[in-house]
PDB file of N, CA and C in Angstrom:
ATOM      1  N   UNK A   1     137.178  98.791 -51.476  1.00  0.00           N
ATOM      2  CA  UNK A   1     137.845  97.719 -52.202  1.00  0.00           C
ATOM      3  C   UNK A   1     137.488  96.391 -51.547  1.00  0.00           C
ATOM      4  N   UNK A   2     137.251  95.415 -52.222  1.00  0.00           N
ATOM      5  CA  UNK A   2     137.090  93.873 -52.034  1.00  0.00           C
ATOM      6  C   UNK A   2     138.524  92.988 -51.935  1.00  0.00           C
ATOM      7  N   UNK A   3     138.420  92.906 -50.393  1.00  0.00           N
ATOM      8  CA  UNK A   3     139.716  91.917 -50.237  1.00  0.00           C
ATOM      9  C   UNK A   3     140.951  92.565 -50.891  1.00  0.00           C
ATOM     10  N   UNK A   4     141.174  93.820 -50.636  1.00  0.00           N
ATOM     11  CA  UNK A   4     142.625  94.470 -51.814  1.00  0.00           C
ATOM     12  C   UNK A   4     142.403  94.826 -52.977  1.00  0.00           C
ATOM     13  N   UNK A   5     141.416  94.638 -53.792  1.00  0.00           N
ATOM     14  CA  UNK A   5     141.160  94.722 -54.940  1.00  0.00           C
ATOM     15  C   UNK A   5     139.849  95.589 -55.449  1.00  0.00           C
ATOM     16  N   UNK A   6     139.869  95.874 -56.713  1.00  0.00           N
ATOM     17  CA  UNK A   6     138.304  96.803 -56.971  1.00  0.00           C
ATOM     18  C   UNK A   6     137.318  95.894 -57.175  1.00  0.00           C
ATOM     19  N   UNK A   7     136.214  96.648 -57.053  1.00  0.00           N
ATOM     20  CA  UNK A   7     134.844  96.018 -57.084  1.00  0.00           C
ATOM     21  C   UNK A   7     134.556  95.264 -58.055  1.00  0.00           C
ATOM     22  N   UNK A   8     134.794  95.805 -59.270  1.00  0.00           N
ATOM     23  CA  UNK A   8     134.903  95.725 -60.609  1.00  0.00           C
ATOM     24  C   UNK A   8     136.299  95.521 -61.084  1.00  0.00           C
ATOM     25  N   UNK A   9     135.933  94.378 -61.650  1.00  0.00           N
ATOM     26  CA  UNK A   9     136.969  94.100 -62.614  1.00  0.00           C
ATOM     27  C   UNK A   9     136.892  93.860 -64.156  1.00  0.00           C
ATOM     28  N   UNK A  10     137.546  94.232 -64.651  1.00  0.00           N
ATOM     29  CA  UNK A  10     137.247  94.003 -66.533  1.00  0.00           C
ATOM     30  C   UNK A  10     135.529  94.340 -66.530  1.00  0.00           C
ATOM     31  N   UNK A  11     134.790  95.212 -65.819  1.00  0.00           N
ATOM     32  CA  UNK A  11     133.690  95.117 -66.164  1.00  0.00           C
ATOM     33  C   UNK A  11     132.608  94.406 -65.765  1.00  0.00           C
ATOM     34  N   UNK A  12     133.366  93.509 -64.540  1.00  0.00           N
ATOM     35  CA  UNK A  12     132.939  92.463 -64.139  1.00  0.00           C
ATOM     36  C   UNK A  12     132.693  92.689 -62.143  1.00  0.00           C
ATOM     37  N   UNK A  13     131.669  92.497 -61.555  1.00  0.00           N
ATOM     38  CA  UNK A  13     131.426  92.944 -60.197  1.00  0.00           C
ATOM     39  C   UNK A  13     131.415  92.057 -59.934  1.00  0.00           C
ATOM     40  N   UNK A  14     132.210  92.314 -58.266  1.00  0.00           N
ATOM     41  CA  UNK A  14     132.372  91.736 -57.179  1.00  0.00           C
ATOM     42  C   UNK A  14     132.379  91.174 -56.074  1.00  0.00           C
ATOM     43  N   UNK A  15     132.286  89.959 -55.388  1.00  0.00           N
ATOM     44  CA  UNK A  15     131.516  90.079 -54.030  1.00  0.00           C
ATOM     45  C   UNK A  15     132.366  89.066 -53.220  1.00  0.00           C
ATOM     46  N   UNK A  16     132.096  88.841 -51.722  1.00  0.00           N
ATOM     47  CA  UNK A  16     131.886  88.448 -50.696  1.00  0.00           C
ATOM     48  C   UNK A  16     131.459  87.847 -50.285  1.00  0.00           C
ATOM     49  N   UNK A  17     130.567  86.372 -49.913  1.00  0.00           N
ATOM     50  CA  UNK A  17     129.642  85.676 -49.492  1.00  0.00           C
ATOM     51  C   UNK A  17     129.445  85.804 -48.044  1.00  0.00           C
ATOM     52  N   UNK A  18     128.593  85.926 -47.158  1.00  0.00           N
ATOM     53  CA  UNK A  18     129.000  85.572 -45.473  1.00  0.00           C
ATOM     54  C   UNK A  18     128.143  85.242 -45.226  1.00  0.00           C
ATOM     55  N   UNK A  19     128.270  83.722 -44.994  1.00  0.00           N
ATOM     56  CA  UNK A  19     126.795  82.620 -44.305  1.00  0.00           C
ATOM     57  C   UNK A  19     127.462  83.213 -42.563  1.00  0.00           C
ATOM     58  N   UNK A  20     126.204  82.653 -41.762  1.00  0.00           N
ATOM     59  CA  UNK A  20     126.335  82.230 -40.231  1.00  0.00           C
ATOM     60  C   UNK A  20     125.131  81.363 -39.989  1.00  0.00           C
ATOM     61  N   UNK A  21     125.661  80.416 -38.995  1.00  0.00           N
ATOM     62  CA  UNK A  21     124.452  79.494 -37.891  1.00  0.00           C
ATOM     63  C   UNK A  21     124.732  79.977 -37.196  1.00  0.00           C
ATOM     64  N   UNK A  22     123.711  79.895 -35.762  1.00  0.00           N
ATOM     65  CA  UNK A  22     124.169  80.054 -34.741  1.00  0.00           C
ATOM     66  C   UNK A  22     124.804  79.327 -33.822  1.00  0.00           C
ATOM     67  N   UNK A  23     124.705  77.375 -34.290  1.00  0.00           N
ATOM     68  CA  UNK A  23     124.811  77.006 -33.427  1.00  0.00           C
ATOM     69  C   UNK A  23     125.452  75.686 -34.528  1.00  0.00           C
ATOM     70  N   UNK A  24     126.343  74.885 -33.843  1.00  0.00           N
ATOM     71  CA  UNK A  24     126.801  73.472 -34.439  1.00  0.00           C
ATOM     72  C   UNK A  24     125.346  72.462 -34.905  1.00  0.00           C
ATOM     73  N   UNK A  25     124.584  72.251 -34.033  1.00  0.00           N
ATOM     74  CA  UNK A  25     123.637  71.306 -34.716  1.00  0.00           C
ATOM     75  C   UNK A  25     122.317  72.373 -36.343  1.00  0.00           C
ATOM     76  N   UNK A  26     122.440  73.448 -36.034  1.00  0.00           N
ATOM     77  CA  UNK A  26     122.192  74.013 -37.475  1.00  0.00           C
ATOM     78  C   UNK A  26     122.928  73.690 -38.675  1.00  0.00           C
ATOM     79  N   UNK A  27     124.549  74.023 -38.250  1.00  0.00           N
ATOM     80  CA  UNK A  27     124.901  73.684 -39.162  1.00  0.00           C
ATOM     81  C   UNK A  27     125.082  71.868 -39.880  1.00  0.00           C
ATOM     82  N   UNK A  28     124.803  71.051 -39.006  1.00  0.00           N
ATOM     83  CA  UNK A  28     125.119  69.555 -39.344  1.00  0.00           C
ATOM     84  C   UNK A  28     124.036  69.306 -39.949  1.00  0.00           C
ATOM     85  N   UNK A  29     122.672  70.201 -39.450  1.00  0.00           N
ATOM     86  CA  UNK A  29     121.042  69.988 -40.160  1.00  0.00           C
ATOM     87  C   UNK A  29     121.416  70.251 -41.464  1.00  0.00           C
ATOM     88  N   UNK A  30     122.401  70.767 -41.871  1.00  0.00           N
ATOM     89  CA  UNK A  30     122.796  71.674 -43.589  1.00  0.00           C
ATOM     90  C   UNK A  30     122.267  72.945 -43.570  1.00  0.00           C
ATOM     91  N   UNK A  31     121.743  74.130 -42.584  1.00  0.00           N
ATOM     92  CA  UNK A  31     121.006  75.260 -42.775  1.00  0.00           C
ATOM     93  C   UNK A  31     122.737  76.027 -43.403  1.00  0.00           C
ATOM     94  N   UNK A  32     123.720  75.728 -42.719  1.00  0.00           N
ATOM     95  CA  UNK A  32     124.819  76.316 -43.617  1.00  0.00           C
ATOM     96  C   UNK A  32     124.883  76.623 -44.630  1.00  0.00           C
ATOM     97  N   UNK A  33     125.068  75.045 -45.310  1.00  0.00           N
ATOM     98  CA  UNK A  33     125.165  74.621 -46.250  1.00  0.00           C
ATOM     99  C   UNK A  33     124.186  75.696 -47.592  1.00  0.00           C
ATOM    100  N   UNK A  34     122.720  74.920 -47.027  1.00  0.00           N
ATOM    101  CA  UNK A  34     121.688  75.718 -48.098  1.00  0.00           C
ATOM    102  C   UNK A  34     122.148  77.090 -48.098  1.00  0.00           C
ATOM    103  N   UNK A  35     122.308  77.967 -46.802  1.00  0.00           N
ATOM    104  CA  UNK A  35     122.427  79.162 -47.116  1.00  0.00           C
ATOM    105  C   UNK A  35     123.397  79.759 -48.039  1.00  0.00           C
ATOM    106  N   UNK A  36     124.947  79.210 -48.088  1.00  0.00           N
ATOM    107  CA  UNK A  36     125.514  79.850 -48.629  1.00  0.00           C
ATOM    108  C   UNK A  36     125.715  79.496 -49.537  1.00  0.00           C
ATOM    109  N   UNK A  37     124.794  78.166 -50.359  1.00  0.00           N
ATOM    110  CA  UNK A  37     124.498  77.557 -51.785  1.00  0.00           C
ATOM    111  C   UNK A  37     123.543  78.773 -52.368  1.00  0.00           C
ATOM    112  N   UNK A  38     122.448  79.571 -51.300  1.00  0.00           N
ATOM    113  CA  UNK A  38     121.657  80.666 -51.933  1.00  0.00           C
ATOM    114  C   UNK A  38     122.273  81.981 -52.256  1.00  0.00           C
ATOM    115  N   UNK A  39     123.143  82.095 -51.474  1.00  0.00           N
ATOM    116  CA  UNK A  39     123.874  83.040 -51.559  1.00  0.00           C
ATOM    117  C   UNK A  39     124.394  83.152 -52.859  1.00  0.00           C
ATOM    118  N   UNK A  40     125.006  82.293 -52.888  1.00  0.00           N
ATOM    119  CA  UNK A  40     126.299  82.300 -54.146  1.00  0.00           C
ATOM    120  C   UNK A  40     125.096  82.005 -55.415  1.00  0.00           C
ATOM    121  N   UNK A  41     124.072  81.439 -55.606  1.00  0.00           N
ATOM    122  CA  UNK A  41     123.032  81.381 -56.616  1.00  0.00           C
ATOM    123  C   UNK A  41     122.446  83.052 -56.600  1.00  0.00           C
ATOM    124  N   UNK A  42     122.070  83.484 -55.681  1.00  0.00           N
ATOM    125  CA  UNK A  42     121.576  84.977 -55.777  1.00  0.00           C
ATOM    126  C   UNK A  42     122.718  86.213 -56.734  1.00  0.00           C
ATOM    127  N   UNK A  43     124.179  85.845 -55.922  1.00  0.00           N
ATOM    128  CA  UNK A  43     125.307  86.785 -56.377  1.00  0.00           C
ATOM    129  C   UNK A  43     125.365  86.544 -58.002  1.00  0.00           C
ATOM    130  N   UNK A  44     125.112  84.856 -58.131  1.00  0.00           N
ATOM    131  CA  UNK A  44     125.745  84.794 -59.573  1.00  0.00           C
ATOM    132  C   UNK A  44     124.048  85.551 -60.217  1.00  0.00           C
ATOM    133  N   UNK A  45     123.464  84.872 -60.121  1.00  0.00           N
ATOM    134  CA  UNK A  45     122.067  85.788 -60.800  1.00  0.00           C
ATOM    135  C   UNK A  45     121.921  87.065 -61.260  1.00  0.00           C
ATOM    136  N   UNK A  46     122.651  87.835 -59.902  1.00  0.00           N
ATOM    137  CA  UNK A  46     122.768  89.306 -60.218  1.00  0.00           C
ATOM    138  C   UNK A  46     123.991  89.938 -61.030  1.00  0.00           C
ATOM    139  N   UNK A  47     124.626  88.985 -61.688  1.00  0.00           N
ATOM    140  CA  UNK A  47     126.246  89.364 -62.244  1.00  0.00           C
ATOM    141  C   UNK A  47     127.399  89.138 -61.285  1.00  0.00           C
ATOM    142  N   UNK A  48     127.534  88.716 -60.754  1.00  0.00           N
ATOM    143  CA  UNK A  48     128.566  89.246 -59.557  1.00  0.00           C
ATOM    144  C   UNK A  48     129.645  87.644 -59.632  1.00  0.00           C
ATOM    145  N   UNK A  49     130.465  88.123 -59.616  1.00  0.00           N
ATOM    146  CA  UNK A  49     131.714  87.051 -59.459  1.00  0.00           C
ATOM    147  C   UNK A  49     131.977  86.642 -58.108  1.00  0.00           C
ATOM    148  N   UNK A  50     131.590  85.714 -57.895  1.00  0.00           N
ATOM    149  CA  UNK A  50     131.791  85.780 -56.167  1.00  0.00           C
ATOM    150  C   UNK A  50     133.433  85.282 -55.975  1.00  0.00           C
ATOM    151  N   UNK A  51     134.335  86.188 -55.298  1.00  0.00           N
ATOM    152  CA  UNK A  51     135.529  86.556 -55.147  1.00  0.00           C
ATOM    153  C   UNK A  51     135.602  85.189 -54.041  1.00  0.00           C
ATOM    154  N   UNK A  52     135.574  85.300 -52.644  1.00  0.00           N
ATOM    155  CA  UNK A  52     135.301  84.127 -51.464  1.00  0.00           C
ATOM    156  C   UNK A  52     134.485  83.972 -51.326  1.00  0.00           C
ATOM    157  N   UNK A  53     134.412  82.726 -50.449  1.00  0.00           N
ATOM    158  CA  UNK A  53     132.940  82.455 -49.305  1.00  0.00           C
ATOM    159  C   UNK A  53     133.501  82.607 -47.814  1.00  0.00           C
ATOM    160  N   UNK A  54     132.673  82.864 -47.121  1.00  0.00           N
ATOM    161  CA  UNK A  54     132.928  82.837 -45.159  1.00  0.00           C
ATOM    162  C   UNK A  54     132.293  82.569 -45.077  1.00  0.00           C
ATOM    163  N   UNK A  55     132.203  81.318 -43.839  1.00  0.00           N
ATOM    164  CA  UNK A  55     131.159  80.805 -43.403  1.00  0.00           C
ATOM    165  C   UNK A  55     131.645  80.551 -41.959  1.00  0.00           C
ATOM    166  N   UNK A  56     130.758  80.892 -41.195  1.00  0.00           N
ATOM    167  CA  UNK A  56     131.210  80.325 -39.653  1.00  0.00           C
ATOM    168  C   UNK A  56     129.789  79.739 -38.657  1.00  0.00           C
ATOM    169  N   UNK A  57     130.182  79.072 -37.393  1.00  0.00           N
ATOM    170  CA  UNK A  57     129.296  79.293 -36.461  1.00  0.00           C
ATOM    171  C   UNK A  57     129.352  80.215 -35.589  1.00  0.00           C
ATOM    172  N   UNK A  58     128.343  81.212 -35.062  1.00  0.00           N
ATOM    173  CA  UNK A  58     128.970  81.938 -34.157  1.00  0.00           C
ATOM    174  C   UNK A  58     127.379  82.486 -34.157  1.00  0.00           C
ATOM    175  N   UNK A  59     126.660  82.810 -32.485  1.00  0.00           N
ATOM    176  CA  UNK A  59     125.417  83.490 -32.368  1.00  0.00           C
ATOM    177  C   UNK A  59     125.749  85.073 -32.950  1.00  0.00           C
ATOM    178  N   UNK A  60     124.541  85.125 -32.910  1.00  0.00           N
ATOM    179  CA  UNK A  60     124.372  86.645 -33.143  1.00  0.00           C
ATOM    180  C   UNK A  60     124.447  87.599 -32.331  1.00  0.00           C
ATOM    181  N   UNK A  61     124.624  87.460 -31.123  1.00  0.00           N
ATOM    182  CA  UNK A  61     124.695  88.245 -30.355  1.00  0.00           C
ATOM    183  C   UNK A  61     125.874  88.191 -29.786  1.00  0.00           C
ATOM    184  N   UNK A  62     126.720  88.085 -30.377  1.00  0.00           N
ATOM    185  CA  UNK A  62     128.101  87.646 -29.969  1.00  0.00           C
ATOM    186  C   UNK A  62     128.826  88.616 -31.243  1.00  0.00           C
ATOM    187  N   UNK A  63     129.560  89.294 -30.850  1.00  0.00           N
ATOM    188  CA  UNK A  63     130.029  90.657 -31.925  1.00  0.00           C
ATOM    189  C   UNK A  63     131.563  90.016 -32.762  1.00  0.00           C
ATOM    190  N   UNK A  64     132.186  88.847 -31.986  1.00  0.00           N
ATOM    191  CA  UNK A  64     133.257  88.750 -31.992  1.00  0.00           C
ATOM    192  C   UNK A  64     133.266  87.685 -33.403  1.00  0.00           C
ATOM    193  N   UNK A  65     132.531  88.056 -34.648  1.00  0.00           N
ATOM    194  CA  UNK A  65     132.895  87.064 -35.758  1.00  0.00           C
ATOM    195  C   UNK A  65     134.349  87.174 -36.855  1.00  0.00           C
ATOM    196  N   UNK A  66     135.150  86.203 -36.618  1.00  0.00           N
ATOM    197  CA  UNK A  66     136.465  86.818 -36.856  1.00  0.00           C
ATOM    198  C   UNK A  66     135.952  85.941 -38.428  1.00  0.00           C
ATOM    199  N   UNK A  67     135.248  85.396 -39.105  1.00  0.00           N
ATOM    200  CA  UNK A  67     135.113  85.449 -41.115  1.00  0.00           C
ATOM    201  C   UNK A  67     134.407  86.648 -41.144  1.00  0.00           C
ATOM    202  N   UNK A  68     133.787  87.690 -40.404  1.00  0.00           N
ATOM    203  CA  UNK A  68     132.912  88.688 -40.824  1.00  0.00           C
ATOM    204  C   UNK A  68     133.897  89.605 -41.330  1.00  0.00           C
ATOM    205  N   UNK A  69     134.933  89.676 -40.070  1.00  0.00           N
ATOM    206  CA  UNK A  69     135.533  90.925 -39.849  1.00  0.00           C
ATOM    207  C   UNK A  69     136.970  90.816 -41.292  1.00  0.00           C
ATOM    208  N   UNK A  70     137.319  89.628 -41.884  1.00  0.00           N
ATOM    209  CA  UNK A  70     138.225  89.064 -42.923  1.00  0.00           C
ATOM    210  C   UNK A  70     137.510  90.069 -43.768  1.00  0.00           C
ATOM    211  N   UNK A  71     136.301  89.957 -44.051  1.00  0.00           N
ATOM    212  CA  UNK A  71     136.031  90.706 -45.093  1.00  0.00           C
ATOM    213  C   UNK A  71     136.184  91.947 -45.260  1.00  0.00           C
TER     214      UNK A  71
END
């Protein structure tokens, strides 16, 4: 289930967005930004209702992403 809810609704699918930078000056460059503008252009393309967005800074090698884990 998505956030409490089914995947599908009325026929209609569901999603999630989850951008990451790794770092504050990525995100001020806009790499955020673009990404989770592609995101949400890809989801809608494929049918998908995009339910939220998450977006955070946080490296990758760092396990502790508390918008990952929301989802």
């Amino acid at each position: 289930a998505l956030i409490g809810e089914g995947i599908t609704v009325n026929g209609t699918k569901q999603c999630a967005i989850y951008a990451r930078v790794s770092t504050g000056k990525q995100a001020e460059a806009g790499n955020l930004q673009r990404q989770k503008e592609r995101l949400i252009a890809y989801a809608l393309e494929k049918g998908y209702q995009v339910k939220a967005v998450y977006t955070e800074i946080a490296s990758g090698l760092n396990e502790n992403k508390r918008e990952l884990a929301k989802i």
